[in-house]
C-alpha atoms as a PDB file:
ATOM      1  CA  UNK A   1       2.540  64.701 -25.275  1.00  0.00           C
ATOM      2  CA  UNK A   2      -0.961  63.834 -26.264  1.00  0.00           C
ATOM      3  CA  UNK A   3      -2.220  64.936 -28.871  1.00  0.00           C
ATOM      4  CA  UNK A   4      -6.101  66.361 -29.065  1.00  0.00           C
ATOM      5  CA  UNK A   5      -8.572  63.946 -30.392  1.00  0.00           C
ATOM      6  CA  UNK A   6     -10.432  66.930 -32.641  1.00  0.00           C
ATOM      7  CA  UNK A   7      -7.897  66.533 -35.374  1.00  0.00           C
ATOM      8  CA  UNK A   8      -7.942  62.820 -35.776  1.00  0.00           C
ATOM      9  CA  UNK A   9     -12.075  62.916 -35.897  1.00  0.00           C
ATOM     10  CA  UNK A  10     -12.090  65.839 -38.076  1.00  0.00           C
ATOM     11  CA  UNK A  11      -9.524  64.281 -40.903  1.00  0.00           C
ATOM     12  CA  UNK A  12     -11.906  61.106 -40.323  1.00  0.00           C
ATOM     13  CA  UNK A  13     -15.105  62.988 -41.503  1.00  0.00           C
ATOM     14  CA  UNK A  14     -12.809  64.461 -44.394  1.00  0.00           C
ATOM     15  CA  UNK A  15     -12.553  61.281 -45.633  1.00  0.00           C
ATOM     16  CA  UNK A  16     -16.062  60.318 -45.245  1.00  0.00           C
ATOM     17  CA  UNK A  17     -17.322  63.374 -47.121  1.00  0.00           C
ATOM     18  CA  UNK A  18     -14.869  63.103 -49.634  1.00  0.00           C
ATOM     19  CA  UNK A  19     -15.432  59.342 -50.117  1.00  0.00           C
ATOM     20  CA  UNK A  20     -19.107  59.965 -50.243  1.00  0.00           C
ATOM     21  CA  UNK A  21     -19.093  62.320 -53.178  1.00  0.00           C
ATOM     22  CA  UNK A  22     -18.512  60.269 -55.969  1.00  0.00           C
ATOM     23  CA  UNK A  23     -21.431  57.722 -55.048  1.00  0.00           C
ATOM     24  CA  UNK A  24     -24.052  60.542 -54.668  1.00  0.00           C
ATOM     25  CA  UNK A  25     -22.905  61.607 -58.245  1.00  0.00           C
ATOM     26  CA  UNK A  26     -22.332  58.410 -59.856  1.00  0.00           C
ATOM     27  CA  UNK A  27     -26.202  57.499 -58.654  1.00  0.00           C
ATOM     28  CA  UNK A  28     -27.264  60.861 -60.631  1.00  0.00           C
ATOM     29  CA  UNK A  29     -25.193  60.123 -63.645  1.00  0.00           C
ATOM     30  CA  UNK A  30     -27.568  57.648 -65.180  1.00  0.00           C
ATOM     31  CA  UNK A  31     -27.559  56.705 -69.055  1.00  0.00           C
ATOM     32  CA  UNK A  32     -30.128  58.531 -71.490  1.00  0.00           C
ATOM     33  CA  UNK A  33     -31.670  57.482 -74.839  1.00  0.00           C
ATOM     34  CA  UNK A  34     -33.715  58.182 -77.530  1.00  0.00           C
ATOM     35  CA  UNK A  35     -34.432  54.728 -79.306  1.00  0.00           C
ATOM     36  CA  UNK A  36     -36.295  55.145 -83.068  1.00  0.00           C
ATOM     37  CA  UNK A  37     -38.234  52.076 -84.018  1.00  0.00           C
ATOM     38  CA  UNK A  38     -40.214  51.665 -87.234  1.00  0.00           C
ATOM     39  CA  UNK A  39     -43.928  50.984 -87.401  1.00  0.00           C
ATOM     40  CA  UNK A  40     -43.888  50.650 -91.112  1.00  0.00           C
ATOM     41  CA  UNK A  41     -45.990  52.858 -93.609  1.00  0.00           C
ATOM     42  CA  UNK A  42     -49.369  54.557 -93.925  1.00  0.00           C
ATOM     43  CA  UNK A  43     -51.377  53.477 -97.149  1.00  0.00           C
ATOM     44  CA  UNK A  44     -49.462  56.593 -98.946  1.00  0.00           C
ATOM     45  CA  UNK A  45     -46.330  55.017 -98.284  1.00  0.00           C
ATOM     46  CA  UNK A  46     -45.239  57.327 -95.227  1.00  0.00           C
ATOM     47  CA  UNK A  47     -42.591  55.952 -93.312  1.00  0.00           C
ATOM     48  CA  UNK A  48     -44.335  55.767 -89.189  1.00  0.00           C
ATOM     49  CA  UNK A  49     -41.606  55.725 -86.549  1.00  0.00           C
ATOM     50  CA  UNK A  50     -42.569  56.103 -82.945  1.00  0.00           C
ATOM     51  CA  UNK A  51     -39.819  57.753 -80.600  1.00  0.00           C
ATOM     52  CA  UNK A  52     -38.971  56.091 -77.305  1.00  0.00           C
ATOM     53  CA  UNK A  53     -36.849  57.388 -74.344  1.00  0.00           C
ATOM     54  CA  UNK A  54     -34.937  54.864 -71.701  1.00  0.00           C
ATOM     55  CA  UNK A  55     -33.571  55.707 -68.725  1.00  0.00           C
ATOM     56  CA  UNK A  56     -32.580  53.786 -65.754  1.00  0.00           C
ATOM     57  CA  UNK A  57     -34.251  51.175 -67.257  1.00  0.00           C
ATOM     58  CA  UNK A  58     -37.342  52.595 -68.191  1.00  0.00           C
ATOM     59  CA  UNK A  59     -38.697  53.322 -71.918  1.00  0.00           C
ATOM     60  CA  UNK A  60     -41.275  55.551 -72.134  1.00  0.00           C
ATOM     61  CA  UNK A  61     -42.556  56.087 -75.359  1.00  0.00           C
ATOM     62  CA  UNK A  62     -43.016  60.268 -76.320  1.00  0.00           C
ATOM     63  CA  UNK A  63     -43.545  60.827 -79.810  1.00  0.00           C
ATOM     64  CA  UNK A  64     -45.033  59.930 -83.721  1.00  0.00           C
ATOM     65  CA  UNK A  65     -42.688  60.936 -86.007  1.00  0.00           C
ATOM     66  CA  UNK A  66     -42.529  59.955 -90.090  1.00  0.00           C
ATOM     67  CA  UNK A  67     -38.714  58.884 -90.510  1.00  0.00           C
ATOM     68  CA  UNK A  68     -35.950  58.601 -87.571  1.00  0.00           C
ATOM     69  CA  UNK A  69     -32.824  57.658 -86.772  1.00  0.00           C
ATOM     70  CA  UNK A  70     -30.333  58.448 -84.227  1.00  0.00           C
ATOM     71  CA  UNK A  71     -28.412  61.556 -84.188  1.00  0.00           C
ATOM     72  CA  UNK A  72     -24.325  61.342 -82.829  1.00  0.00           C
ATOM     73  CA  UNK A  73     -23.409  64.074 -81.500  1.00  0.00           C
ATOM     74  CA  UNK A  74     -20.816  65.672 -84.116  1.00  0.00           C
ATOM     75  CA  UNK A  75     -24.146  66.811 -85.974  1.00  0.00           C
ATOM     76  CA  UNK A  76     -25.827  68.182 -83.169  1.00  0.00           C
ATOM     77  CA  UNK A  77     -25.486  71.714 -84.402  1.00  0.00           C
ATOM     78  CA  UNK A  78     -26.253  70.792 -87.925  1.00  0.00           C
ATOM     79  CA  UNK A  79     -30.143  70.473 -85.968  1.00  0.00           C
ATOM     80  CA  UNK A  80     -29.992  73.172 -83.328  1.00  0.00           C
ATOM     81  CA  UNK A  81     -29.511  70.743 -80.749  1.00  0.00           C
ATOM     82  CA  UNK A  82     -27.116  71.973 -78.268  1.00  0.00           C
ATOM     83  CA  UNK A  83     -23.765  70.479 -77.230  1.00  0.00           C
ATOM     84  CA  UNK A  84     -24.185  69.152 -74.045  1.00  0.00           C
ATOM     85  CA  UNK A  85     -27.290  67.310 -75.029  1.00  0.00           C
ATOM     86  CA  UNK A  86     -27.274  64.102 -73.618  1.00  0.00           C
ATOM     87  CA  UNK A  87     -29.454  62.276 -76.346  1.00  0.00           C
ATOM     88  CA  UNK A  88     -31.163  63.220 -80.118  1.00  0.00           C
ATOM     89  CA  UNK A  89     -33.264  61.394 -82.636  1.00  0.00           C
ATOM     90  CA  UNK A  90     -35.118  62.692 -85.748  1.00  0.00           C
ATOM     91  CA  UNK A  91     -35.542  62.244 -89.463  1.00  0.00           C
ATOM     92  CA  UNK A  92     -36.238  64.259 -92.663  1.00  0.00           C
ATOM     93  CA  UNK A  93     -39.173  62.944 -95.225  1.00  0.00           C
ATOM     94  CA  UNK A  94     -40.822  64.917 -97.667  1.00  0.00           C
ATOM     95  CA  UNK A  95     -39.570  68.142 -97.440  1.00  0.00           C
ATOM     96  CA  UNK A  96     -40.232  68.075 -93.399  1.00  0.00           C
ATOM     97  CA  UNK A  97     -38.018  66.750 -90.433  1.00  0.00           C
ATOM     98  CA  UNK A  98     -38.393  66.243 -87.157  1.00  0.00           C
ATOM     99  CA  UNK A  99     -36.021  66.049 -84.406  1.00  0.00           C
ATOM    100  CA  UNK A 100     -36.165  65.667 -80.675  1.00  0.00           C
ATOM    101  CA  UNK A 101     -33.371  65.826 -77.791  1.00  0.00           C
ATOM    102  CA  UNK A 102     -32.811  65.687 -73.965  1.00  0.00           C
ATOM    103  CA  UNK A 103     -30.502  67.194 -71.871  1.00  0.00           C
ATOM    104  CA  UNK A 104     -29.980  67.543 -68.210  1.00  0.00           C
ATOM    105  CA  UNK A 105     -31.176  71.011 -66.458  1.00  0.00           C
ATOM    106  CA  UNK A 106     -30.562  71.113 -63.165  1.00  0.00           C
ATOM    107  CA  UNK A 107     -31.562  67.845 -61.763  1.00  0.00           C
ATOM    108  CA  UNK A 108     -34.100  66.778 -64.396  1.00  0.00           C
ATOM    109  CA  UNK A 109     -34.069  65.038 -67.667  1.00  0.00           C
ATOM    110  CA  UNK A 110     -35.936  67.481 -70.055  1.00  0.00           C
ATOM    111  CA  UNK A 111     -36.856  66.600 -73.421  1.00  0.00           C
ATOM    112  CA  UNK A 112     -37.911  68.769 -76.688  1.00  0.00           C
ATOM    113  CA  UNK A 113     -39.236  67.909 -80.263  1.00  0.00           C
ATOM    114  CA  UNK A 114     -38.653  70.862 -83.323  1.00  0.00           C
ATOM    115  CA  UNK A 115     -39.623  70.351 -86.747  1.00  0.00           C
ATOM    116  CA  UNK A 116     -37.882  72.247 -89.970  1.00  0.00           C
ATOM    117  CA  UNK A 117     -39.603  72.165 -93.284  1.00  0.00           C
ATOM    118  CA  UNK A 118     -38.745  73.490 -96.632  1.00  0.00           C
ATOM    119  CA  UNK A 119     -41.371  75.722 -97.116  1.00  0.00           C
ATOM    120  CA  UNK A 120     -40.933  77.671 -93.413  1.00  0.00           C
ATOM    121  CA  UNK A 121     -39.899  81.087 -94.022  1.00  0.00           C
ATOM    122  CA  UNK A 122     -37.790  81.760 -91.157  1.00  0.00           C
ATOM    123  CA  UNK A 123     -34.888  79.819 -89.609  1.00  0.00           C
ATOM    124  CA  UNK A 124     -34.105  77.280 -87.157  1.00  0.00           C
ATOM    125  CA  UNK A 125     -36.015  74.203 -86.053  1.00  0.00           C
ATOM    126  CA  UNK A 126     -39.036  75.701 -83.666  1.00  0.00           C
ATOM    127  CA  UNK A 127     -38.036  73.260 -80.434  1.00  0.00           C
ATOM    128  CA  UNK A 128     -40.479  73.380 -77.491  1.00  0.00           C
ATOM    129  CA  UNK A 129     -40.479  71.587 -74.356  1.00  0.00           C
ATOM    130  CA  UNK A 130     -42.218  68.085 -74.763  1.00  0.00           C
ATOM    131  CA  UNK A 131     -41.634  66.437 -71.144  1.00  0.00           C
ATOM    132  CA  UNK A 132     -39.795  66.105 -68.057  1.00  0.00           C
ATOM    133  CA  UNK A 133     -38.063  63.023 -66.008  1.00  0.00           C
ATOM    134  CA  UNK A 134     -37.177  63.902 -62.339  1.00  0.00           C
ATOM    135  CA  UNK A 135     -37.194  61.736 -59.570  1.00  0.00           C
ATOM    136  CA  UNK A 136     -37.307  58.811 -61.400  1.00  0.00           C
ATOM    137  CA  UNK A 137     -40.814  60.094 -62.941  1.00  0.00           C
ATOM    138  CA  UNK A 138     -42.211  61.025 -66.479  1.00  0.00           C
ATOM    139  CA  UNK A 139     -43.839  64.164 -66.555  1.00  0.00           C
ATOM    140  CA  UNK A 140     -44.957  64.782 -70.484  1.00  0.00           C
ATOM    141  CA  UNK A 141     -46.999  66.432 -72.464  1.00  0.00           C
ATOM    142  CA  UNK A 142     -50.191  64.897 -72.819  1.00  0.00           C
ATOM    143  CA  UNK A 143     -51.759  64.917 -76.111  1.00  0.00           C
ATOM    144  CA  UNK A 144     -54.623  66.999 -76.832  1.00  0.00           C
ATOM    145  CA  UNK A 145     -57.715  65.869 -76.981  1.00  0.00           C
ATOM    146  CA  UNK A 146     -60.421  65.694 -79.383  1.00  0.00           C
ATOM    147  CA  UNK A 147     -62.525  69.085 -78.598  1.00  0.00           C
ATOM    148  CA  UNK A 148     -58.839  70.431 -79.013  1.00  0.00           C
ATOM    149  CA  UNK A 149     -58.647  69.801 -82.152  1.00  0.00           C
ATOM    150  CA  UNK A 150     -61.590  71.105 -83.740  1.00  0.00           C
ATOM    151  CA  UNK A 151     -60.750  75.057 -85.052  1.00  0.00           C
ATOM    152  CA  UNK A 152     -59.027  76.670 -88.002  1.00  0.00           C
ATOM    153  CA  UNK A 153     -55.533  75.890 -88.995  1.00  0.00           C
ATOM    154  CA  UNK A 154     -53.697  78.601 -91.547  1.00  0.00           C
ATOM    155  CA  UNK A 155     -50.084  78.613 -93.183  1.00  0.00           C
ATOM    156  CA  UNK A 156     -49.637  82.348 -94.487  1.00  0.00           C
ATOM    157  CA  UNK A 157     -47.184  82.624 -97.411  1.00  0.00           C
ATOM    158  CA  UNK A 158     -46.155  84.502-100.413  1.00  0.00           C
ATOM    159  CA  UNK A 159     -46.101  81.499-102.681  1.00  0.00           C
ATOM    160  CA  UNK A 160     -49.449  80.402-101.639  1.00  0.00           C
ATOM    161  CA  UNK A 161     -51.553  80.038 -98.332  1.00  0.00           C
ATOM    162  CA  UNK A 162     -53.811  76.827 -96.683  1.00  0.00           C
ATOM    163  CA  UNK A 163     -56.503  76.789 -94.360  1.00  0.00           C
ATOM    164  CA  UNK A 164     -57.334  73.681 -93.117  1.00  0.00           C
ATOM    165  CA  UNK A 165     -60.714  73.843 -90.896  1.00  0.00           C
ATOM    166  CA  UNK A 166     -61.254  70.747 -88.439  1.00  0.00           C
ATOM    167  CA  UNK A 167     -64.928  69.915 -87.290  1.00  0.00           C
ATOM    168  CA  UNK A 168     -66.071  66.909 -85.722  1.00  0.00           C
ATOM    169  CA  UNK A 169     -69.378  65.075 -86.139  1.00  0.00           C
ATOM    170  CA  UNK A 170     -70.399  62.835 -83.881  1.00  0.00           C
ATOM    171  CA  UNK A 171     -66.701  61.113 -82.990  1.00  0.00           C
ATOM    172  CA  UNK A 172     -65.512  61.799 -86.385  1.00  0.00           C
ATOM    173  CA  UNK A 173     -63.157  64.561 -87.482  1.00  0.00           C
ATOM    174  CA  UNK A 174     -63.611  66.261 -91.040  1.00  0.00           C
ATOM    175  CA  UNK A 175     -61.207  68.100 -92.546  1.00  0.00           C
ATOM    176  CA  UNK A 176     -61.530  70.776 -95.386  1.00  0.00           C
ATOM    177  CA  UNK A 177     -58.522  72.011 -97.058  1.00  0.00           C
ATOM    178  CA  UNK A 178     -58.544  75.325 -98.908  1.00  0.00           C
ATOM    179  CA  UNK A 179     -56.114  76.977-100.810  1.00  0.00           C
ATOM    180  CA  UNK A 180     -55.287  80.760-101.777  1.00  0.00           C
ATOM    181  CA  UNK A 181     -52.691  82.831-103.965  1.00  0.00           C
ATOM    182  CA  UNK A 182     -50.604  84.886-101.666  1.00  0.00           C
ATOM    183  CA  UNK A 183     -50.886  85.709 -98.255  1.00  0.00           C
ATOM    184  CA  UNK A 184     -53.858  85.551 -96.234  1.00  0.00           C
ATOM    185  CA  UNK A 185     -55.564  88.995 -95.678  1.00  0.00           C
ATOM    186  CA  UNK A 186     -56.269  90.230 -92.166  1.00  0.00           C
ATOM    187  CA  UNK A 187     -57.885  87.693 -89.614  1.00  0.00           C
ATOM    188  CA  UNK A 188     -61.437  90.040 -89.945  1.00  0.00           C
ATOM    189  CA  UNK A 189     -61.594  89.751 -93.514  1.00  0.00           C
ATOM    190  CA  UNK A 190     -60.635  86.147 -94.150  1.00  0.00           C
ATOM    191  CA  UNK A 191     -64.422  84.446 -92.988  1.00  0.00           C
ATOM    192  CA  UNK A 192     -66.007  87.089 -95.896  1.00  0.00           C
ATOM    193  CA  UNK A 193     -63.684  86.040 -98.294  1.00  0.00           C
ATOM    194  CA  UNK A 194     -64.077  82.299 -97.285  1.00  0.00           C
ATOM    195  CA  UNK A 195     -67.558  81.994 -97.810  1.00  0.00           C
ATOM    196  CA  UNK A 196     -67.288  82.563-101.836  1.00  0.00           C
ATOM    197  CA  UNK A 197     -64.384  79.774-101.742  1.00  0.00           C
ATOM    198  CA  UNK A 198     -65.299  76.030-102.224  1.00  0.00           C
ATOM    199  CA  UNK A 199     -62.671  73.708-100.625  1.00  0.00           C
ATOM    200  CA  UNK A 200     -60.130  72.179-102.765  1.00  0.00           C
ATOM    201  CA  UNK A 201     -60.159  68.698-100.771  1.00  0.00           C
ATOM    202  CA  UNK A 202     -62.908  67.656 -97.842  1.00  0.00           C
ATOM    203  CA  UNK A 203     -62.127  64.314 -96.165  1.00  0.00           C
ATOM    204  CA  UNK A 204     -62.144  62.266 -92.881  1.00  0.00           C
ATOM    205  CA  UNK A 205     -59.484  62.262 -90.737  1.00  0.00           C
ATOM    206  CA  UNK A 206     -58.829  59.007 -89.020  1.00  0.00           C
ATOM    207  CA  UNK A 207     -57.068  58.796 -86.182  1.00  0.00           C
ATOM    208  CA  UNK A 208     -54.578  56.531 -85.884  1.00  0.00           C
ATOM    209  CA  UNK A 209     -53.516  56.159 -82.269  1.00  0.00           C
ATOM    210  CA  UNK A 210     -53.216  58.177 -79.096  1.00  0.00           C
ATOM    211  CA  UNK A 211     -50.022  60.422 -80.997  1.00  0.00           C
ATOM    212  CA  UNK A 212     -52.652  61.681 -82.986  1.00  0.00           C
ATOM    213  CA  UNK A 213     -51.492  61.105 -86.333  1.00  0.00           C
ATOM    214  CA  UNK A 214     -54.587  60.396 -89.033  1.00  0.00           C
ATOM    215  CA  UNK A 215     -54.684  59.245 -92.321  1.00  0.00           C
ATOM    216  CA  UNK A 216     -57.314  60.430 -94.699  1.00  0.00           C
ATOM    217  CA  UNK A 217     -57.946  61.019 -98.637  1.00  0.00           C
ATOM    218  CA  UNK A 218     -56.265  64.112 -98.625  1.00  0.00           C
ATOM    219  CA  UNK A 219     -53.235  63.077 -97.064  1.00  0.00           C
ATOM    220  CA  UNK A 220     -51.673  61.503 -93.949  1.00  0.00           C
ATOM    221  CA  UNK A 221     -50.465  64.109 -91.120  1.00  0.00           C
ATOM    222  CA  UNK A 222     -50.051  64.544 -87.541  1.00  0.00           C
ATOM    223  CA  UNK A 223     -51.366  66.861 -84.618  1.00  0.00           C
ATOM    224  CA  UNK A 224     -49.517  68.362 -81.482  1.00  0.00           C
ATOM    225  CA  UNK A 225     -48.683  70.790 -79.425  1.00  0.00           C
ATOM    226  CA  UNK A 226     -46.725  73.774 -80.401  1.00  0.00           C
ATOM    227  CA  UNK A 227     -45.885  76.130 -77.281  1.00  0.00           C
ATOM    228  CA  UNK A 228     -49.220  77.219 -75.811  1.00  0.00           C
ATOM    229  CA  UNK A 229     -51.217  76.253 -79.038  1.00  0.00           C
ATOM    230  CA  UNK A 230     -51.387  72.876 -81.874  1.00  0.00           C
ATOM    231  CA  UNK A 231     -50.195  72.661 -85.470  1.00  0.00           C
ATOM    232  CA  UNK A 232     -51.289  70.062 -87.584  1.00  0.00           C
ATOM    233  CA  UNK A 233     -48.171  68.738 -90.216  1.00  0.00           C
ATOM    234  CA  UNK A 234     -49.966  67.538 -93.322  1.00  0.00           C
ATOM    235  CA  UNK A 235     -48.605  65.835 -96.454  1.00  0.00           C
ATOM    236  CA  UNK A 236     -50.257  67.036 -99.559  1.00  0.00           C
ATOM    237  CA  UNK A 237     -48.931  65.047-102.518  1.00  0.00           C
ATOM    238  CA  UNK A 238     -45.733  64.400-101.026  1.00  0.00           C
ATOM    239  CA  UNK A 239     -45.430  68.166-100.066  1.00  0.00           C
ATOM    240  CA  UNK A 240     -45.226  68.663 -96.233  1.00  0.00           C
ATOM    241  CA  UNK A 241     -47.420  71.499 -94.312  1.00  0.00           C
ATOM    242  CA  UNK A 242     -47.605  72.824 -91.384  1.00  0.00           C
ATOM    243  CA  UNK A 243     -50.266  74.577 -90.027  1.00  0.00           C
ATOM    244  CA  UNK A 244     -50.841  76.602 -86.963  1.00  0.00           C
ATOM    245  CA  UNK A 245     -54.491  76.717 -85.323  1.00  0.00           C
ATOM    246  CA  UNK A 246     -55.673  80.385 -84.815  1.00  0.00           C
ATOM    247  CA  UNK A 247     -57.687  81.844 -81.950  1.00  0.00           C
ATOM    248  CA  UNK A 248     -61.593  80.611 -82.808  1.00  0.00           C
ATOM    249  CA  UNK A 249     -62.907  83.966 -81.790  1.00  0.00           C
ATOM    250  CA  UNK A 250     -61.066  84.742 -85.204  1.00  0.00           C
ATOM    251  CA  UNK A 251     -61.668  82.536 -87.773  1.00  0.00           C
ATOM    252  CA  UNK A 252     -64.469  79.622 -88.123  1.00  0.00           C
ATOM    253  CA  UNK A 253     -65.530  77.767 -90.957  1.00  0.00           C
ATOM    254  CA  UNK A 254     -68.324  79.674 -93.474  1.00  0.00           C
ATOM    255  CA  UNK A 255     -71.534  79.295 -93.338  1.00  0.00           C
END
């Protein structure tokens, strides 16, 4: 008896479908990694480490950061980083780390950068979302510009509060630094209270390269993105402080 041809061709495409499979995967599962590499030391003796990412070949460099080295992954949750991360990096200096990760969502590489300082007075490391690879593209953050970065930057606290306000003349950005007992009052009180306050330091802040860390006479920092507004992370006599920039409709510097 003859036997229909159906069965034959249909076990034939089983095999083809089953020995398909593992290529498609195998051609997603591509290595990731975060690769630290020193750039030496401001003029206060800052350690300068940029943070790169390779995959498939590709480095791409995506953040500034003061000290780094790689992170294995029995420490992961010793940083917040979760478990199936593929990937982390970061470094503590000063009483201030930073530490960045990536890990596969769906069918993209996504990447995030936290900080955790000893002065913050709540918990856990602040990650946001810094950039995106899919389809063998880079999608990241770019860094704010200039015009960004002129406002009013405040750190509220018990033991003692800083305002940092950024102007720019010209192509130059000036800093002023001021510094008050206790917390900061209410947003439509501070600007009365500000204009009987001289600042403690006023310098220039110098850029250093498109990650936007400066150096100035006040002390080295950095600026970037934190969710949907900036932070600047200044070093003030070794101390690390980070600052958040408030609406300008709220604060702006005394006249």
């Amino acid at each position: 008896m003859r036997q229909p041809i159906i069965f034959p061709f249909l076990f034939a495409l089983g095999l083809m479908a089953f020995g398909c499979a593992p290529d498609q995967e195998a051609a997603q599962d591509f290595s990731v990694r975060l690769l630290c590499e020193s750039k030496g030391e401001s003029g206060a003796g800052i350690p300068k480490s940029a943070v790169y990412t390779l995959v498939e070949e590709q480095k791409v460099k995506i953040a500034n950061i003061a000290a780094c080295d790689s992170i294995p992954p029995a420490a992961f949750s010793d940083y917040g980083i979760p478990d199936s991360a593929l990937a982390a990096a970061g470094g503590w200096y000063a009483g201030a780390g930073d530490y960045l990760y990536a890990i596969r969502e769906g069918e993209a590489i996504v990447y995030y950068q936290g900080w955790q300082d000893e002065m913050q007075e709540d918990e856990g490391f602040h990650y946001t979302q810094l950039g995106v690879y899919k389809n063998g593209k880079f999608e990241l953050q770019l860094p704010p510009t200039r015009e960004e970065l002129v406002g009013t930057y405040t750190l509220s606290q018990e033991t003692g509060s800083h305002i940092l306000f950024v102007g720019m003349h010209e192509d130059t950005l000036i800093g002023e630094h001021f510094v008050l007992d206790g917390v900061l009052p209410p947003l439509n009180q501070l600007n009365v209270l500000m204009t009987g306050m001289a600042p403690q330091d006023s310098a220039t802040l110098d850029l250093i390269d498109q990650g936007f860390r400066f150096s100035s006479a006040m002390g080295d920092g950095t600026f970037q993105r934190s969710g949907d507004g900036l932070e600047v992370s200044l070093n003030l006599d070794g101390q690390q402080v980070r600052l958040q920039k408030a609406l300008s409709k709220d604060y702006s510097i005394p006249q």
